[in-house]
PDB file of N, CA and C in Angstrom:
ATOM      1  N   UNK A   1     249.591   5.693 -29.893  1.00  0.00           N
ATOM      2  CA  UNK A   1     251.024   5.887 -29.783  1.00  0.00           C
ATOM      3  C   UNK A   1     251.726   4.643 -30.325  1.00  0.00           C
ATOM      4  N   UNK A   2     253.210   5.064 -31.345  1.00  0.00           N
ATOM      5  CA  UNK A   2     253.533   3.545 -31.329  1.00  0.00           C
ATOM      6  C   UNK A   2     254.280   2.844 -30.578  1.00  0.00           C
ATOM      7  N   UNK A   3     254.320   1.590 -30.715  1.00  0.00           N
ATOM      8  CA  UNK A   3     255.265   0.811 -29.570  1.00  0.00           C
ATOM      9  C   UNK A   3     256.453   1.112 -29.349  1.00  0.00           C
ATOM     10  N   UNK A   4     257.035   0.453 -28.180  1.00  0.00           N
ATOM     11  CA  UNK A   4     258.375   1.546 -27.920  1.00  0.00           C
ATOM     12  C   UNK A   4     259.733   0.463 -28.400  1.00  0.00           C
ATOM     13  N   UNK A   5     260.358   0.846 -28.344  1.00  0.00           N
ATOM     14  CA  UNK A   5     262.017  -0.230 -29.103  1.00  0.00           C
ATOM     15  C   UNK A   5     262.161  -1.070 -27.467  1.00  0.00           C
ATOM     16  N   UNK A   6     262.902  -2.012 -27.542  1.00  0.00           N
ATOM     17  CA  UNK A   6     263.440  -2.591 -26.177  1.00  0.00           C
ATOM     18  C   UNK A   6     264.394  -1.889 -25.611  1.00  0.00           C
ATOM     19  N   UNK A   7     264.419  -1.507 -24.511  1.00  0.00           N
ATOM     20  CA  UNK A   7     264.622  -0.621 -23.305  1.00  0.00           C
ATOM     21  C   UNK A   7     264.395   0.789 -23.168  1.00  0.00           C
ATOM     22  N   UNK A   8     263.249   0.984 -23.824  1.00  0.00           N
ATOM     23  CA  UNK A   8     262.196   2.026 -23.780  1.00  0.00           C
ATOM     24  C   UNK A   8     262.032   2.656 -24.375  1.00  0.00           C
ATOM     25  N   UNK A   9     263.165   3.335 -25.282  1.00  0.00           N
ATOM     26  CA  UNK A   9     263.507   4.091 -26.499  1.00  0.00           C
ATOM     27  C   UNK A   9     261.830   3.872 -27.652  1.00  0.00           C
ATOM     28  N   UNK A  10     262.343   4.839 -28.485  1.00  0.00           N
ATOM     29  CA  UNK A  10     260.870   4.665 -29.540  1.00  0.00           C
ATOM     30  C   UNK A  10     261.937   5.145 -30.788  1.00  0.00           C
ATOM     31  N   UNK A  11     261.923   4.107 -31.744  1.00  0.00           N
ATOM     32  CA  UNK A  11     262.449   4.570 -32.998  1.00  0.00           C
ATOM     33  C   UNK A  11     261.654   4.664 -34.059  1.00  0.00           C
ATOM     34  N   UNK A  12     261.416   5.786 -35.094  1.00  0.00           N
ATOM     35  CA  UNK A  12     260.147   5.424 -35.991  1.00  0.00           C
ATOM     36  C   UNK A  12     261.058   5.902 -37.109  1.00  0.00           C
ATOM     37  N   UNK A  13     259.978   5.268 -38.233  1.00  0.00           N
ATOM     38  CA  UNK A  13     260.434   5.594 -39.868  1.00  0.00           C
ATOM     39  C   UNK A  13     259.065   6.476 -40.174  1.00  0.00           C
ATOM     40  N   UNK A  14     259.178   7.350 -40.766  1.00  0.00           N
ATOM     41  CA  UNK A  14     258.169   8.192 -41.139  1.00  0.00           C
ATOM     42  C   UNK A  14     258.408   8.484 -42.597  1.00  0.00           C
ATOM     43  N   UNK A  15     257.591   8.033 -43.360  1.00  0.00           N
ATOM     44  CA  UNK A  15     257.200   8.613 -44.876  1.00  0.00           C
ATOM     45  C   UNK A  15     256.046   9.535 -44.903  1.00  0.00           C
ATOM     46  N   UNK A  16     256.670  10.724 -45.931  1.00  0.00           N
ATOM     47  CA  UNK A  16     255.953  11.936 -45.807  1.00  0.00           C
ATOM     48  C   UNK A  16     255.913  11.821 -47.318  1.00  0.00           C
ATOM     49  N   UNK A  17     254.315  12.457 -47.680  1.00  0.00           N
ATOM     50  CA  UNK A  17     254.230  12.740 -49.385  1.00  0.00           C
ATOM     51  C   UNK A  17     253.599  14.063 -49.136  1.00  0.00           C
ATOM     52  N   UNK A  18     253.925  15.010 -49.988  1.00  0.00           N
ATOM     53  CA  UNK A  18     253.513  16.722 -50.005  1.00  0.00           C
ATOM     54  C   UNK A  18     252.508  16.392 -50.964  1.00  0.00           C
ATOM     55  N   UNK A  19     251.846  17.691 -50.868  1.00  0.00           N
ATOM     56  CA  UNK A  19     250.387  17.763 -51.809  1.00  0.00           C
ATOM     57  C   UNK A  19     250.890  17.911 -52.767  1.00  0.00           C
ATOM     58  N   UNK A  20     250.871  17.567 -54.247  1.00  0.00           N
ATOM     59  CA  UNK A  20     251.339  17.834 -55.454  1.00  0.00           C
ATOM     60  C   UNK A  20     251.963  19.309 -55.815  1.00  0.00           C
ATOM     61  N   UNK A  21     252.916  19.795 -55.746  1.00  0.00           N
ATOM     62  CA  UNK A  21     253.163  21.202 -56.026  1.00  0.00           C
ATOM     63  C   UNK A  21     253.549  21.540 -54.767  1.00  0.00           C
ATOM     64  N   UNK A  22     254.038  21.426 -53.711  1.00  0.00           N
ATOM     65  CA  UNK A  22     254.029  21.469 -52.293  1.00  0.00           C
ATOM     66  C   UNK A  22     255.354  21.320 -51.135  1.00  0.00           C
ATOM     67  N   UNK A  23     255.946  20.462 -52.310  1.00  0.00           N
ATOM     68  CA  UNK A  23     257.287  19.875 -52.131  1.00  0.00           C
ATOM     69  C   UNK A  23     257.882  20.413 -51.157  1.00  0.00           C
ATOM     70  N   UNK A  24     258.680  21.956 -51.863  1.00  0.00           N
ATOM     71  CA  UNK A  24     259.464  22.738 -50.810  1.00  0.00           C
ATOM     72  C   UNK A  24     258.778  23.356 -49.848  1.00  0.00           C
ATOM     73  N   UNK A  25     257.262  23.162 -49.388  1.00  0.00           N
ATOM     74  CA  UNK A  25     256.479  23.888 -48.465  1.00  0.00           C
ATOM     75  C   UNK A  25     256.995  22.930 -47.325  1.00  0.00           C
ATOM     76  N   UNK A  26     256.770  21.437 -47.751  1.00  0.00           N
ATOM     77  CA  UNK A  26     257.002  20.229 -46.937  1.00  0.00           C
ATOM     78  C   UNK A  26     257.922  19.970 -46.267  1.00  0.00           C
ATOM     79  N   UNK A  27     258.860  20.214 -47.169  1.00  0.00           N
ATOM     80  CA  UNK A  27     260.727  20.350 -46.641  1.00  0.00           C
ATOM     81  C   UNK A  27     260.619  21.672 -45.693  1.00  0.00           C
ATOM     82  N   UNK A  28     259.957  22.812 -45.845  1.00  0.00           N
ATOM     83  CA  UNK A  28     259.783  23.817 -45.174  1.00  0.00           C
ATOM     84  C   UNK A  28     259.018  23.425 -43.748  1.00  0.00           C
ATOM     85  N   UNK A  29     258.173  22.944 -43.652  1.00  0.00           N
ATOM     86  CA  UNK A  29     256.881  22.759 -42.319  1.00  0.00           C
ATOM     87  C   UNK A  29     258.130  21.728 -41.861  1.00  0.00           C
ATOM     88  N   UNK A  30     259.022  20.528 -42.229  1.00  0.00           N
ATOM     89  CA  UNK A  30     259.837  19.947 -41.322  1.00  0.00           C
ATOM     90  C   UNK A  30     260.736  20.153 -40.865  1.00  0.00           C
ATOM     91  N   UNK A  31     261.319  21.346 -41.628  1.00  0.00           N
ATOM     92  CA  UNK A  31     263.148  22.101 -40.967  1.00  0.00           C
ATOM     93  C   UNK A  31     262.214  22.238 -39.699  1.00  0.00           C
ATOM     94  N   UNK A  32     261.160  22.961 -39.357  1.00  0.00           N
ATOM     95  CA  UNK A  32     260.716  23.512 -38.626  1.00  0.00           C
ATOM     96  C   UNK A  32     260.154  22.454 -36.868  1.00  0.00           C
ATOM     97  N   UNK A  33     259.027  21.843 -38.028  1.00  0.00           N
ATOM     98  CA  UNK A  33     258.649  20.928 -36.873  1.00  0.00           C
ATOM     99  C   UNK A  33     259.793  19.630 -36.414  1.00  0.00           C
ATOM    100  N   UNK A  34     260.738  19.532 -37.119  1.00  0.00           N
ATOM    101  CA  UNK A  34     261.815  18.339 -35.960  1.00  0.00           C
ATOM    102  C   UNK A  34     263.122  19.694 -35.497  1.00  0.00           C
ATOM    103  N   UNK A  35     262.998  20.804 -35.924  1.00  0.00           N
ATOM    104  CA  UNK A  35     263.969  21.773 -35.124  1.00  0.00           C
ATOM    105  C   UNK A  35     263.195  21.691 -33.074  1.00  0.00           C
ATOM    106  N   UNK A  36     262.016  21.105 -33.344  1.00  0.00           N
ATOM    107  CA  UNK A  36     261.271  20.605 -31.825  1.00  0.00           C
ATOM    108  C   UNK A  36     261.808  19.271 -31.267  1.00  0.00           C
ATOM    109  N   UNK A  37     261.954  18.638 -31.695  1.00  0.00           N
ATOM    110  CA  UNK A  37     262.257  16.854 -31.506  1.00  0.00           C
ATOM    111  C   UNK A  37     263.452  17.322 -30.251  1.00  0.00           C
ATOM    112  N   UNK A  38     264.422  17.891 -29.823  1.00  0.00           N
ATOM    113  CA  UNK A  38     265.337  17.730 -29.170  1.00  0.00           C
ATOM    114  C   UNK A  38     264.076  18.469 -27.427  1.00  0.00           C
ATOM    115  N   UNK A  39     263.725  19.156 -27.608  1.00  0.00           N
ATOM    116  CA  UNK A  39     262.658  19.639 -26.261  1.00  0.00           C
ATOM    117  C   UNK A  39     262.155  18.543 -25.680  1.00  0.00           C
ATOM    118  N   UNK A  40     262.404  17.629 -26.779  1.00  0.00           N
ATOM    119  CA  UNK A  40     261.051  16.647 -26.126  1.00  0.00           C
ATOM    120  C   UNK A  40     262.389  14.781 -25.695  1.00  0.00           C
ATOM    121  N   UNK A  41     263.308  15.402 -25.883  1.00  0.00           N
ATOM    122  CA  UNK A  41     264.092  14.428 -25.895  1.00  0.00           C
ATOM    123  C   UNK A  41     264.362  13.406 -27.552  1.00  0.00           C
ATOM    124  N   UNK A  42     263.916  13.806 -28.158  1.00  0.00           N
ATOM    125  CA  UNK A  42     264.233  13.145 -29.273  1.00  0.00           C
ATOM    126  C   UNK A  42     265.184  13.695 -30.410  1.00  0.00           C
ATOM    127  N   UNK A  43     265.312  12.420 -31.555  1.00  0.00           N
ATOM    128  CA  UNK A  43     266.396  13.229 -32.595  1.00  0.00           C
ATOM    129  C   UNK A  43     266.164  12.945 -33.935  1.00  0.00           C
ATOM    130  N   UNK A  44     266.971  13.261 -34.787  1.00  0.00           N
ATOM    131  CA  UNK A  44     266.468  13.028 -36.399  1.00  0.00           C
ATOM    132  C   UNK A  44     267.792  12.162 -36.510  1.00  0.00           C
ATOM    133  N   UNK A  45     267.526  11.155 -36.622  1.00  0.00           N
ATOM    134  CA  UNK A  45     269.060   9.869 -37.634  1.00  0.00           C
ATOM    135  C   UNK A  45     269.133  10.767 -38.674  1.00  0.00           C
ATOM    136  N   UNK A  46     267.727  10.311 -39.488  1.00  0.00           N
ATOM    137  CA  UNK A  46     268.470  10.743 -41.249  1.00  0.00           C
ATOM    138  C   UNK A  46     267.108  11.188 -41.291  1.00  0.00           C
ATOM    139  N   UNK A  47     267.393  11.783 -42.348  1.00  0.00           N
ATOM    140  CA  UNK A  47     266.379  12.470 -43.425  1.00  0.00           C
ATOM    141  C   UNK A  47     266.669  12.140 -44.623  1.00  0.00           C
ATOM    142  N   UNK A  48     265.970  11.883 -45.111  1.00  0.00           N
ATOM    143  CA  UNK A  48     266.255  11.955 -46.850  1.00  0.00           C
ATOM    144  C   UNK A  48     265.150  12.465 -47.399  1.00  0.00           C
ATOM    145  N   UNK A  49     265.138  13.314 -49.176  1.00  0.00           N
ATOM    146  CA  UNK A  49     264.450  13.524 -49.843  1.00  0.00           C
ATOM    147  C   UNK A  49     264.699  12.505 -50.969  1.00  0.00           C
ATOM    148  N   UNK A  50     263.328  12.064 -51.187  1.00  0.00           N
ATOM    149  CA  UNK A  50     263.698  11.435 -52.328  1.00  0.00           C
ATOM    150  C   UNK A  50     263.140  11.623 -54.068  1.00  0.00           C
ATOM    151  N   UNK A  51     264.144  11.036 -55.004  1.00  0.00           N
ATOM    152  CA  UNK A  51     263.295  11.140 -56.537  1.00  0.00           C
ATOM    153  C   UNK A  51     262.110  11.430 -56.619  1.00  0.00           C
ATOM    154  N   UNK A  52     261.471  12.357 -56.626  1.00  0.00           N
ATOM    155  CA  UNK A  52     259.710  12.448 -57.183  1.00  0.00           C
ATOM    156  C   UNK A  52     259.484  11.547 -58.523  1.00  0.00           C
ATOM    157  N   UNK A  53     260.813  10.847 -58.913  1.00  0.00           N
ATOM    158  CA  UNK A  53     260.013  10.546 -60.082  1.00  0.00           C
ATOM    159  C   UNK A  53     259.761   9.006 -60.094  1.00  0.00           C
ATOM    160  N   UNK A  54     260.041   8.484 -58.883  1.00  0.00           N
ATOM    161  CA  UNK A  54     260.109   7.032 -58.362  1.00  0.00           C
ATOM    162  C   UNK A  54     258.384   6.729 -57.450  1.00  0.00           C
ATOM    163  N   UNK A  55     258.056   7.777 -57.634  1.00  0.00           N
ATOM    164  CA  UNK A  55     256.549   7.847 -57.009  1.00  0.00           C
ATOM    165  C   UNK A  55     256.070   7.710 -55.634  1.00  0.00           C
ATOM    166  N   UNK A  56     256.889   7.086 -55.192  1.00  0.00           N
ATOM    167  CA  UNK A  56     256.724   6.730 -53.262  1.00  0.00           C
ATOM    168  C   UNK A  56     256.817   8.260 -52.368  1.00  0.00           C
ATOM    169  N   UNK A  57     256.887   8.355 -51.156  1.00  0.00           N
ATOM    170  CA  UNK A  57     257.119   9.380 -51.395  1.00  0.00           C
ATOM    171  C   UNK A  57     258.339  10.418 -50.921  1.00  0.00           C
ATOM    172  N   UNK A  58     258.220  11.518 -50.851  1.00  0.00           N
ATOM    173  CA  UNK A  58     258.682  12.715 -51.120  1.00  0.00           C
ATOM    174  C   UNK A  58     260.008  12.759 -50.239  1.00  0.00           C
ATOM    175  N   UNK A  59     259.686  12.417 -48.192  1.00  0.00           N
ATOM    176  CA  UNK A  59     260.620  11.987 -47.850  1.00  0.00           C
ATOM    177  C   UNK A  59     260.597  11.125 -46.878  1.00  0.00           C
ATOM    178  N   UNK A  60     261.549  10.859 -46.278  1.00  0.00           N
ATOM    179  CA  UNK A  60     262.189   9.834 -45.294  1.00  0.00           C
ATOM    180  C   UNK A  60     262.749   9.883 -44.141  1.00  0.00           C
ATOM    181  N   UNK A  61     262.309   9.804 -42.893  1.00  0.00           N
ATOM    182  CA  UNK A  61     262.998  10.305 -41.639  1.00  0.00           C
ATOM    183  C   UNK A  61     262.752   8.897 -40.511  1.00  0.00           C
ATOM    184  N   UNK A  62     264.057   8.735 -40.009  1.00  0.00           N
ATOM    185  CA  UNK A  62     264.320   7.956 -38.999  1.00  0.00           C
ATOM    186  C   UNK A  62     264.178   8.586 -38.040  1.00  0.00           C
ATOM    187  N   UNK A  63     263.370   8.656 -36.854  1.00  0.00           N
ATOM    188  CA  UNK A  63     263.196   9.373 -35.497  1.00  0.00           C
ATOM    189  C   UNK A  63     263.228   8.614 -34.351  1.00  0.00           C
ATOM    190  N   UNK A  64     264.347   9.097 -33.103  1.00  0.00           N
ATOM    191  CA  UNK A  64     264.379   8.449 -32.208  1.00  0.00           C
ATOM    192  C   UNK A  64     263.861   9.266 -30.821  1.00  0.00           C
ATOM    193  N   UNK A  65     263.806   8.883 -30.425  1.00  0.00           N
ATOM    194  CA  UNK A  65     263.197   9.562 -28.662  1.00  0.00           C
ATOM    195  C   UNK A  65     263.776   8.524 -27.814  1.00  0.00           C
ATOM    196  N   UNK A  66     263.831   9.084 -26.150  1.00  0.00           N
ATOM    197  CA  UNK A  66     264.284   8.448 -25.319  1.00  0.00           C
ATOM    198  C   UNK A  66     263.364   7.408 -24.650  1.00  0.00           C
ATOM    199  N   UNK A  67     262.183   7.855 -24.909  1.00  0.00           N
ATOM    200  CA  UNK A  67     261.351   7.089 -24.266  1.00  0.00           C
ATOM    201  C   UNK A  67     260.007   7.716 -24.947  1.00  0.00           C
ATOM    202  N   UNK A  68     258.858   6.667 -24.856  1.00  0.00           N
ATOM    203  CA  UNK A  68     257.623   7.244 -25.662  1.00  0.00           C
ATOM    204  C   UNK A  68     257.261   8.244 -24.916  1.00  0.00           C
ATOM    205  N   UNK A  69     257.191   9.032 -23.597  1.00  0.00           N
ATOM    206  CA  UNK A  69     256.458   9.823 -23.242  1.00  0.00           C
ATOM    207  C   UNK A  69     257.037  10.999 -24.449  1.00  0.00           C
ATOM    208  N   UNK A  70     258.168  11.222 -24.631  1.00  0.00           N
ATOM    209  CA  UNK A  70     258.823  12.081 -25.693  1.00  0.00           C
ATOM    210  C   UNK A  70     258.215  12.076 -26.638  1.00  0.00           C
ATOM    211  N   UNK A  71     257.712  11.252 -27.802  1.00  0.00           N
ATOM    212  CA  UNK A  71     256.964  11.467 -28.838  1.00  0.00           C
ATOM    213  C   UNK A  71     255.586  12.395 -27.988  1.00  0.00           C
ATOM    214  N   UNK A  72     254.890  11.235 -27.245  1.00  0.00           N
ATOM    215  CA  UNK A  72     253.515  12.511 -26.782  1.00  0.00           C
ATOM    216  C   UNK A  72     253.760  13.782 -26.663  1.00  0.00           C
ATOM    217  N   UNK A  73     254.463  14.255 -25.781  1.00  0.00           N
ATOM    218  CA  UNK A  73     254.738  15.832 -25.947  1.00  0.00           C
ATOM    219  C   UNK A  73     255.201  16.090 -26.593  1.00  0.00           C
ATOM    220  N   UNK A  74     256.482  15.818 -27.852  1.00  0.00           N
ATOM    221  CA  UNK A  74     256.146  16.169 -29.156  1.00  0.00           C
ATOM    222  C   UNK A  74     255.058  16.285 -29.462  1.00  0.00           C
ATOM    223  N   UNK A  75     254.499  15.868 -30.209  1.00  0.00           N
ATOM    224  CA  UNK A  75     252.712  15.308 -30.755  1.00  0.00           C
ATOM    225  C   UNK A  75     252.084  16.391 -29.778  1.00  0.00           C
ATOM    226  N   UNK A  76     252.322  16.996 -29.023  1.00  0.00           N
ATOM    227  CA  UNK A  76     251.109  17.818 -27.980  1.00  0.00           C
ATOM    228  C   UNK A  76     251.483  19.337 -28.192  1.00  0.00           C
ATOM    229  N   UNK A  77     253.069  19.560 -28.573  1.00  0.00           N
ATOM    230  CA  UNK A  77     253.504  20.449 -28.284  1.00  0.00           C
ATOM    231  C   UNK A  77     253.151  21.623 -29.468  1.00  0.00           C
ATOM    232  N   UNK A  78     252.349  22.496 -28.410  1.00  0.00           N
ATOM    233  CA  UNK A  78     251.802  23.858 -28.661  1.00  0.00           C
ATOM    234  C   UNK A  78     252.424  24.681 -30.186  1.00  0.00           C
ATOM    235  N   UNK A  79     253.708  24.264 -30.298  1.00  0.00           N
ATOM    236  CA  UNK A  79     254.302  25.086 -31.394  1.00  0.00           C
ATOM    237  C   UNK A  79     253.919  24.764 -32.526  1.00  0.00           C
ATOM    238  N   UNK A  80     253.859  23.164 -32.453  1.00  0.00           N
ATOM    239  CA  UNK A  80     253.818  22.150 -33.633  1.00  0.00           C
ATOM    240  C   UNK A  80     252.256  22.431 -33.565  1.00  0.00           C
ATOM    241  N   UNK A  81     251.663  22.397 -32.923  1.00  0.00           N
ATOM    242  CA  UNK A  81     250.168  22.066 -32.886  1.00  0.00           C
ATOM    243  C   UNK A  81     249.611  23.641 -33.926  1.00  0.00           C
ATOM    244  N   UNK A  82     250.676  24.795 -33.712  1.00  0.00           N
ATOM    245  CA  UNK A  82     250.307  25.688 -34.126  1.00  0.00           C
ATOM    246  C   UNK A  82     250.112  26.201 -35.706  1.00  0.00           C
ATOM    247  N   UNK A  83     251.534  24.858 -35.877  1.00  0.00           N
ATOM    248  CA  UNK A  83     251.613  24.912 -37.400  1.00  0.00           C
ATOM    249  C   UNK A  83     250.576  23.798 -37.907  1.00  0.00           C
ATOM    250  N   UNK A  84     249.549  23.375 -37.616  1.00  0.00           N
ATOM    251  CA  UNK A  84     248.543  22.514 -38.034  1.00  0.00           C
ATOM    252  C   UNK A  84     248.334  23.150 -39.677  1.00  0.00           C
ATOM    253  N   UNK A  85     248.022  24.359 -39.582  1.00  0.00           N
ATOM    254  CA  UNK A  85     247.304  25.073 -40.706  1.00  0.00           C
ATOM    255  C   UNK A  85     248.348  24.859 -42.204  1.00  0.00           C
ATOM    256  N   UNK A  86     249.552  25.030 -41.638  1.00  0.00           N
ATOM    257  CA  UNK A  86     250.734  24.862 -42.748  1.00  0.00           C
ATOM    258  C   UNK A  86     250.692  23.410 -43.205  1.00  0.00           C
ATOM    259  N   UNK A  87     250.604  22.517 -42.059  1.00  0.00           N
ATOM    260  CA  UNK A  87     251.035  21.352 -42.748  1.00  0.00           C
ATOM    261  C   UNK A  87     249.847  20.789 -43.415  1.00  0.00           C
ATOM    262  N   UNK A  88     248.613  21.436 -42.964  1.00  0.00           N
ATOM    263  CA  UNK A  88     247.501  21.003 -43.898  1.00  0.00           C
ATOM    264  C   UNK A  88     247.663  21.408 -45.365  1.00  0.00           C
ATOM    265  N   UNK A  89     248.210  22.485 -45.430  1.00  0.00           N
ATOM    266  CA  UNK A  89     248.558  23.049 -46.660  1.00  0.00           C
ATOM    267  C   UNK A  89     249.460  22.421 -47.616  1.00  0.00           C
ATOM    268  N   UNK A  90     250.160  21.661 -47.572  1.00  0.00           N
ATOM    269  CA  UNK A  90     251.423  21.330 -47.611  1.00  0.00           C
ATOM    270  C   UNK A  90     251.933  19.517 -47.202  1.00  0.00           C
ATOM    271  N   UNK A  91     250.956  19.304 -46.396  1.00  0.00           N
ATOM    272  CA  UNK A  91     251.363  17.328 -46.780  1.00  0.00           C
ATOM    273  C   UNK A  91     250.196  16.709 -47.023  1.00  0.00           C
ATOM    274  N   UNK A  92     250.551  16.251 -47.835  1.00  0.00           N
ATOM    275  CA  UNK A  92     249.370  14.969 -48.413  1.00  0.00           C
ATOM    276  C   UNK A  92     248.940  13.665 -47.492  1.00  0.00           C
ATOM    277  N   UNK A  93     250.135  13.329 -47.552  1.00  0.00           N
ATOM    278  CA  UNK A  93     249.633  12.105 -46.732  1.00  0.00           C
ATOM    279  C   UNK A  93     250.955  11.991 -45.509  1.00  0.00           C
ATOM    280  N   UNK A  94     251.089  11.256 -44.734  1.00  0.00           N
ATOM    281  CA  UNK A  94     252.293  10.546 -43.561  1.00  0.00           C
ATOM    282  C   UNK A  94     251.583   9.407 -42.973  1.00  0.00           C
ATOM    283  N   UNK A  95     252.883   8.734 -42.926  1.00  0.00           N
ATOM    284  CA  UNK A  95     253.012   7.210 -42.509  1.00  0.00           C
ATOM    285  C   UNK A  95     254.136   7.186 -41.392  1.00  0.00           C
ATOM    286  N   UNK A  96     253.406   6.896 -40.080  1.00  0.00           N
ATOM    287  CA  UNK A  96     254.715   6.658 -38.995  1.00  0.00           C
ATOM    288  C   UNK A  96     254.696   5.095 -38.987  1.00  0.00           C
ATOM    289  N   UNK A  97     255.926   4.716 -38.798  1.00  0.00           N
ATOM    290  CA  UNK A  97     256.362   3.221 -38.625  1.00  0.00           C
ATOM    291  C   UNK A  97     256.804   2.552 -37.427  1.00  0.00           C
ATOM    292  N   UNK A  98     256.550   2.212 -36.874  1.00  0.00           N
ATOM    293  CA  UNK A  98     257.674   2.078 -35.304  1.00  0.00           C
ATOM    294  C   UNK A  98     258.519   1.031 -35.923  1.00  0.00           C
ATOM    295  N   UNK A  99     259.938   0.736 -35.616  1.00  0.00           N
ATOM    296  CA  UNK A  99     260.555   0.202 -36.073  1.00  0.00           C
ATOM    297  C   UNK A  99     262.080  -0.450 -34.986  1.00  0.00           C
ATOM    298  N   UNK A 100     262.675  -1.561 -35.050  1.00  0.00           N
ATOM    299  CA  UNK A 100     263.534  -2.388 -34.060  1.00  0.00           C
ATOM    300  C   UNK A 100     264.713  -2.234 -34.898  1.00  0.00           C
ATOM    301  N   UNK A 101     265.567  -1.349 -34.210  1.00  0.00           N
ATOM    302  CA  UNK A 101     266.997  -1.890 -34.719  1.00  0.00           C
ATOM    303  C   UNK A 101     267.480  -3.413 -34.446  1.00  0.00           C
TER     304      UNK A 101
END
């Protein structure tokens, strides 16, 4: 799990890269899986998609929760867990960041 922000909160940066050709599957598996983030107490700052032609990747999401138990049950939760098969399909790689305002 990552570390939590000071006074308990958990803020992360997450870079997502789709499998080559995959793009809008990716943007697709995340409308989906952070339409969950509020169940669990958490939220989306920003999102961004970015240039494919700048090479890094695909997109960009600031995520906050109230407290880390919120990410775990995110991360546990049955719905998300269900779409395993999609996002195998569909992301290449992810990078969570924990991060300090």
């Amino acid at each position: 799990m990552p570390d939590s922000e000071p006074g308990g909160g958990l803020l992360l940066c997450v870079l997502l890269w789709a499998i080559p050709g995959r793009r809008d599957g990716l943007r697709a598996y995340e409308d989906d899986v952070l339409g969950l983030l509020g169940t669990h107490g958490g939220r989306a700052l920003l999102r961004y998609e970015l240039d494919a032609a700048i090479g890094g990747p695909d997109e960009v999401q600031l995520i906050a929760f109230g407290d880390p138990s919120g990410y775990e049950s995110f991360m546990a939760d049955p719905r998300r867990q269900a779409l395993a098969s999609t996002r195998a399909a569909v992301a290449g790689r992810t990078v969570v960041i924990p991060v300090v305002p």
